[in-house]
Protein backbone atom coordinates (compact mmCIF):
# COMPACT_ATOMS: atom_id res chain seq x y z
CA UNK A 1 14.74 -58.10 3.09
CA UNK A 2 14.52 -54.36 1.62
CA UNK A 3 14.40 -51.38 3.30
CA UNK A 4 11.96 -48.88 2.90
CA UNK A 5 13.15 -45.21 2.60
CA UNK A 6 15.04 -42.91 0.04
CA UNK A 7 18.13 -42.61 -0.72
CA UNK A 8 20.96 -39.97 -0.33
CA UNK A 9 20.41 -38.58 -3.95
CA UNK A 10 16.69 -38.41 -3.79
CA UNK A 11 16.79 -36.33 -1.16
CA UNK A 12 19.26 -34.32 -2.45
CA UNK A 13 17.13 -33.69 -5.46
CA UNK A 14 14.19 -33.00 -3.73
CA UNK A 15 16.39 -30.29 -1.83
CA UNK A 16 18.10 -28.86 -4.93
CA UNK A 17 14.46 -28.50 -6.25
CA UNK A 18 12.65 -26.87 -3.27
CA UNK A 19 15.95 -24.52 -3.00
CA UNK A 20 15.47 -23.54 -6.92
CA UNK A 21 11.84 -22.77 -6.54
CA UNK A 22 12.61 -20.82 -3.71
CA UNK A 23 15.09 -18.60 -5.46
CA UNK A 24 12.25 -17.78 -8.19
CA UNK A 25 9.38 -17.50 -5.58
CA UNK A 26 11.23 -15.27 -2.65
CA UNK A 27 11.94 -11.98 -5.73
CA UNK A 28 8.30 -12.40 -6.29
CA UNK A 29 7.28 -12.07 -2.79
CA UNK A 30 9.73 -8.84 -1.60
CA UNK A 31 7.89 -7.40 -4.58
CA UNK A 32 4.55 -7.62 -3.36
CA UNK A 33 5.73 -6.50 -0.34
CA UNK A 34 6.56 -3.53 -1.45
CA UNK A 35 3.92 -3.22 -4.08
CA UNK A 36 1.83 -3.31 -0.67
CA UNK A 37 3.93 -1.29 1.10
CA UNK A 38 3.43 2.00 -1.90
CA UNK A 39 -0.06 1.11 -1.98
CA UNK A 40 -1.07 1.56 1.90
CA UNK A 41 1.13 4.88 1.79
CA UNK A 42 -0.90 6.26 -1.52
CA UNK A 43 -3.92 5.52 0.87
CA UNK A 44 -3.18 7.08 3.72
CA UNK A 45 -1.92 10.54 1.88
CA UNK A 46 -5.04 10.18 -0.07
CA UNK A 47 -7.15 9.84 3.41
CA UNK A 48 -4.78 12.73 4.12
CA UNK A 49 -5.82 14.96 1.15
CA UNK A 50 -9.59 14.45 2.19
CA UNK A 51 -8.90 15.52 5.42
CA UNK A 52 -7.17 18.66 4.53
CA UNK A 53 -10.12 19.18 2.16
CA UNK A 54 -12.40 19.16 5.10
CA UNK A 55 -9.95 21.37 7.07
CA UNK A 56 -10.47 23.43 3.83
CA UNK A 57 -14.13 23.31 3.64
CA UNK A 58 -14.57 24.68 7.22
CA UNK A 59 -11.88 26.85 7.66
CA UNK A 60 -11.58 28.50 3.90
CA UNK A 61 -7.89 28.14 3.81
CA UNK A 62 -5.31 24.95 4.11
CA UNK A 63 -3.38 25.10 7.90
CA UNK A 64 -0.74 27.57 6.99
CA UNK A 65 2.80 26.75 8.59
CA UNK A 66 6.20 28.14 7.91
CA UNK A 67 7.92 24.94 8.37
CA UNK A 68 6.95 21.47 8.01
CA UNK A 69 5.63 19.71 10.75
CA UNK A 70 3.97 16.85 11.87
CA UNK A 71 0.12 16.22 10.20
CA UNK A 72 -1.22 15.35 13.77
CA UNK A 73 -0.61 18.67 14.60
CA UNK A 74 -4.07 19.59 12.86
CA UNK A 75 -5.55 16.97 10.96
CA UNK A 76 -5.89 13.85 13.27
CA UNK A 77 -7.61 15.31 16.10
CA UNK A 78 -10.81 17.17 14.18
CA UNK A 79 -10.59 15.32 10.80
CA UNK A 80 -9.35 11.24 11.49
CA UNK A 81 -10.23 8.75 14.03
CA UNK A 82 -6.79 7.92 14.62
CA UNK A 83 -3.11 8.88 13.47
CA UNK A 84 -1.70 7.78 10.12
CA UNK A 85 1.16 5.55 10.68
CA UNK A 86 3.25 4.11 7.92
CA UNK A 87 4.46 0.86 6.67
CA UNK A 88 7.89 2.54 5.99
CA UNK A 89 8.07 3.17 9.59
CA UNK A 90 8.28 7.22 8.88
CA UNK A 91 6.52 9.97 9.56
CA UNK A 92 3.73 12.23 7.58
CA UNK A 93 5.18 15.40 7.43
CA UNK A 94 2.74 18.87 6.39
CA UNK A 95 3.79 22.23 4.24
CA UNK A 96 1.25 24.76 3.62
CA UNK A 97 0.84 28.24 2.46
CA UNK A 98 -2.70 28.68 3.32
CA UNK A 99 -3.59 27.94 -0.81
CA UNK A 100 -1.30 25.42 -1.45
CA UNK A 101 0.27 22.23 0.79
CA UNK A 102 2.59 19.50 0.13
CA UNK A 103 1.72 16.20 2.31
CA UNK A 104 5.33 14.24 2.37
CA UNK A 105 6.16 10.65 4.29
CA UNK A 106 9.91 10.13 5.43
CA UNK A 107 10.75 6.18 4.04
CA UNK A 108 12.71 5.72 7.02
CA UNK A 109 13.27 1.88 6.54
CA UNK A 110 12.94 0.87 2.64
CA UNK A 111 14.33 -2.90 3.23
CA UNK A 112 15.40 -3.24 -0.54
CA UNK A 113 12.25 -1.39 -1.67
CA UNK A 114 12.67 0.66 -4.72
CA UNK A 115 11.78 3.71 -2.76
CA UNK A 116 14.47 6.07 -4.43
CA UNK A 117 17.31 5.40 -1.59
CA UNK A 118 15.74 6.56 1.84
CA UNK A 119 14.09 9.76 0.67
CA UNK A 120 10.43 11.16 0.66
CA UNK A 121 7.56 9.87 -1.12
CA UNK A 122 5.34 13.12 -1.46
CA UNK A 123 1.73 14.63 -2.45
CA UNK A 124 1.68 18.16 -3.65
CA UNK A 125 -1.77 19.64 -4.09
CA UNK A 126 -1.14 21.67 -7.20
CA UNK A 127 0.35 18.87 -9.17
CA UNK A 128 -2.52 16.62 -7.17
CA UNK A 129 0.22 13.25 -7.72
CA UNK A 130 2.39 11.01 -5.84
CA UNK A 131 6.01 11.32 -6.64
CA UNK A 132 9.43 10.59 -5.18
CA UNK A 133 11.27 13.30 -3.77
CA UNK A 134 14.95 13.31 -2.10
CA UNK A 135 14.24 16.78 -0.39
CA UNK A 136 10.81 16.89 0.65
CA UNK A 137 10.70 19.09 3.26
């Protein structure tokens, strides 16, 4: 009479295997992660930039503040339904001169993220880009 079943080596193949795919496939997948992550962030800070724009449009000047502070302080309540929050688990910080602002996040929590260390990812309206910054405000 035979027995039915695998033996040890089989199954140690079939481990050694799903282990090696999983060393190729798990890169792949922090990198979308963070692809994701720097996509949802341009968003928002574009969303941002339209609101200011609207600020702009009825008020003929950009908020004008001598230090940077939070962008609730006068964009969510008149120009967004709700808050911005971030997949870095930061905070959207605002700089503006009345002419000119600089719209920053804080990557509080990059998880292995190319984010440039835990710095500032950051959209300045004269250079109208996203960029990486260590000292945004």
């Amino acid at each position: 009479m035979r027995k039915k079943g695998f033996t040890l080596i089989e199954l140690l193949v079939v481990v050694a295997i799903i282990g090696i795919l999983a060393a190729i496939a798990l890169p792949k997948l922090f990198a979308a992660i963070c692809q994701s992550k720097a996509g949802q962030t341009a968003g928002v800070l574009g969303s941002l930039n339209g609101s200011l724009a609207m600020y702009y449009g009825t008020n003929y000047q950009y908020p004008n503040t001598a230090a940077s502070i939070n962008v609730s302080t006068y964009i969510v309540s008149a120009y967004m339904a709700q808050a911005p929050t971030s997949p870095w688990n930061g905070s959207f910080l605002y700089k503006g001169d009345g002419n000119i602002y600089t719209l920053c996040v804080s990557i509080a929590n990059a998880n292995g993220c190319n984010t440039t260390a835990e710095g500032w990812q950051y959209y300045s309206s004269p250079q109208g880009k996203l960029a990486f910054s260590s000292d945004c405000p």
